[in-house]
N, C-alpha and C. Protein backbone atom coordinates (compact mmCIF):
# COMPACT_ATOMS: atom_id res chain seq x y z
N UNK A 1 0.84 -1.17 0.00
CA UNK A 1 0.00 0.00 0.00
C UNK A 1 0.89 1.24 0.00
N UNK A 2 0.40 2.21 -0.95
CA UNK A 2 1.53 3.42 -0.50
C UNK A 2 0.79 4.66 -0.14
N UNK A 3 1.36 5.16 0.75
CA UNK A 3 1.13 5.78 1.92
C UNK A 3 2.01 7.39 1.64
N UNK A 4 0.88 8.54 1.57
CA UNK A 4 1.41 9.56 1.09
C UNK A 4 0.13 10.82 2.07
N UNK A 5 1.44 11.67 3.13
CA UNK A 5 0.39 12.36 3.25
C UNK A 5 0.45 13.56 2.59
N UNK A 6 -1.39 14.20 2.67
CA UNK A 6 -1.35 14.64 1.21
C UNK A 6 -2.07 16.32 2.09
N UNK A 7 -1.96 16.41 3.49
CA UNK A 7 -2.60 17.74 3.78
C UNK A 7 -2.56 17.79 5.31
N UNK A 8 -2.24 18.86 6.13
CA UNK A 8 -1.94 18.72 7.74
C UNK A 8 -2.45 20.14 8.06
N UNK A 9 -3.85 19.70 8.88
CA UNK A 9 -4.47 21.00 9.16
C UNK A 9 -4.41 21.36 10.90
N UNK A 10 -4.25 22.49 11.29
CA UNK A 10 -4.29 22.50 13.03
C UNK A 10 -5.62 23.07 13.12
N UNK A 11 -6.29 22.73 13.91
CA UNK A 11 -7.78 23.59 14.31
C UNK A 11 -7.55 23.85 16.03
N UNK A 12 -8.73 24.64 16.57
CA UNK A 12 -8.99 24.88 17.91
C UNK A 12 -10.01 24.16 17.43
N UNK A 13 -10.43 23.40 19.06
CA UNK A 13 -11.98 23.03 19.52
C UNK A 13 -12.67 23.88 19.15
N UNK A 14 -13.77 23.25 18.62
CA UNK A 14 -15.07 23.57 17.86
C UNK A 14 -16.31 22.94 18.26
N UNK A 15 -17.12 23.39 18.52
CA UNK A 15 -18.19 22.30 18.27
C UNK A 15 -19.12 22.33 17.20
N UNK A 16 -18.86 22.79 16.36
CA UNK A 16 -19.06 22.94 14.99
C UNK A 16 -18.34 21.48 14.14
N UNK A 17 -19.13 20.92 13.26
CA UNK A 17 -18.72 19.80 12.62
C UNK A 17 -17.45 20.15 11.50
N UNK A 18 -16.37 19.27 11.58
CA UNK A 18 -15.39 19.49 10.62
C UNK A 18 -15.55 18.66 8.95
N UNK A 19 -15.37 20.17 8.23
CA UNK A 19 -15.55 19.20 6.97
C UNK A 19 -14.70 19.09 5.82
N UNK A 20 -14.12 18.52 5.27
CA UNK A 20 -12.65 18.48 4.79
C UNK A 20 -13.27 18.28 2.93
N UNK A 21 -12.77 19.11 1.84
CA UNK A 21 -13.70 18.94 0.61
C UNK A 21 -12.30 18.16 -0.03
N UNK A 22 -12.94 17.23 -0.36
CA UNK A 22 -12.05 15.87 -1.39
C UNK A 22 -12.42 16.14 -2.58
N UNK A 23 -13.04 16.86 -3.45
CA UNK A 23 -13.40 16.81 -4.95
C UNK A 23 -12.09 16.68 -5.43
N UNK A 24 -10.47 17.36 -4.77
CA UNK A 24 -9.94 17.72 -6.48
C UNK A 24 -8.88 15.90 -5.71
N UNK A 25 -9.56 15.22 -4.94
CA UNK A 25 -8.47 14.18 -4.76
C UNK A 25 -8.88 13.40 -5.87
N UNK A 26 -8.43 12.40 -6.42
CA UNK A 26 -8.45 11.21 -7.21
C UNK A 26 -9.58 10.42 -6.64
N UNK A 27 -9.57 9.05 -7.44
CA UNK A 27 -10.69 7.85 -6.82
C UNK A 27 -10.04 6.82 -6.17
N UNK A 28 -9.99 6.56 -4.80
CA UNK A 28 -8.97 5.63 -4.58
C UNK A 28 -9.47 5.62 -3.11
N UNK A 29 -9.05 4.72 -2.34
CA UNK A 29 -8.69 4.49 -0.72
C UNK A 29 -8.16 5.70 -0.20
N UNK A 30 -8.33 6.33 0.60
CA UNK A 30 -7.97 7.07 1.64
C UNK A 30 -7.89 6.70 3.10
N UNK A 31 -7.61 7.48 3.96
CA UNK A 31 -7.17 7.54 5.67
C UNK A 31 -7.01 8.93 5.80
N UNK A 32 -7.57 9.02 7.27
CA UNK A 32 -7.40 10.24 7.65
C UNK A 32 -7.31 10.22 9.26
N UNK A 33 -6.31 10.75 9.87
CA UNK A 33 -6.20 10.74 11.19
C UNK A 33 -6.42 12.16 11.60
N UNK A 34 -6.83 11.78 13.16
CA UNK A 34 -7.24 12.99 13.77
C UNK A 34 -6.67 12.92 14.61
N UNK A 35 -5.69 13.75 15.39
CA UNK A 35 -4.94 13.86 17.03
C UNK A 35 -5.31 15.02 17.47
N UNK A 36 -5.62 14.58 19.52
CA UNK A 36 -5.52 15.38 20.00
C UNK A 36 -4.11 16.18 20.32
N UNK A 37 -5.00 17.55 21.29
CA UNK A 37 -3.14 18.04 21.76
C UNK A 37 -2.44 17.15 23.03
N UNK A 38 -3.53 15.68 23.83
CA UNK A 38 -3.49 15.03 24.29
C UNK A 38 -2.67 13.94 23.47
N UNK A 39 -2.52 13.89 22.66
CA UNK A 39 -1.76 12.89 21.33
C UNK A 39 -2.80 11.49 21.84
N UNK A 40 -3.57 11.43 21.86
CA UNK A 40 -4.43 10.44 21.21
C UNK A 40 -5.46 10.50 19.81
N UNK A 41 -5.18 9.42 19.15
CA UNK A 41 -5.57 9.83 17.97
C UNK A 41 -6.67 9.10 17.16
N UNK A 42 -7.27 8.95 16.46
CA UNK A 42 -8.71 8.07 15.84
C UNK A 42 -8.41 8.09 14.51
N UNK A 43 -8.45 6.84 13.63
CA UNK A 43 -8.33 6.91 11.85
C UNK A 43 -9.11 6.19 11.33
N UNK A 44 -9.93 6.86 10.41
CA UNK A 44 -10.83 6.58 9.81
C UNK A 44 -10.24 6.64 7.90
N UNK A 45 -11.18 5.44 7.56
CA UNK A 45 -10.68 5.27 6.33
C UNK A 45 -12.01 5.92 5.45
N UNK A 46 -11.96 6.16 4.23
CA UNK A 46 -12.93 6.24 3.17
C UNK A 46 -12.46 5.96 2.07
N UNK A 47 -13.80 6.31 0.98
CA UNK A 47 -12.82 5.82 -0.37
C UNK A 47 -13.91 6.90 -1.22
N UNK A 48 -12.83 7.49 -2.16
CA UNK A 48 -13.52 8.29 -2.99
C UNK A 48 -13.65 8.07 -4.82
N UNK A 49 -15.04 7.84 -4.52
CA UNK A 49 -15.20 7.23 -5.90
C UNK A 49 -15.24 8.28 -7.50
């Protein structure tokens, strides 16, 4: 699998929903991780068709 990161955003807490626009990515498998400033972190995959 190759593994390329492709964008590294910092935010403040929100409670507003985060929304990230994929149109100009390709069609393929993706991942996307999220860390806190706690460095725990959650990854979620998608795939953009």
């Amino acid at each position: 699998m190759f593994v390329q990161k492709l964008n590294q955003l910092e935010l403040s807490a929100s409670a507003a929903p985060l929304k990230i626009n994929v149109i100009d990515l390709a069609a393929g498998n993706y991942f996307i991780r999220l860390t806190t400033q706690e460095q725990s972190s959650i990854v979620k995959r998608f795939i953009k068709r």
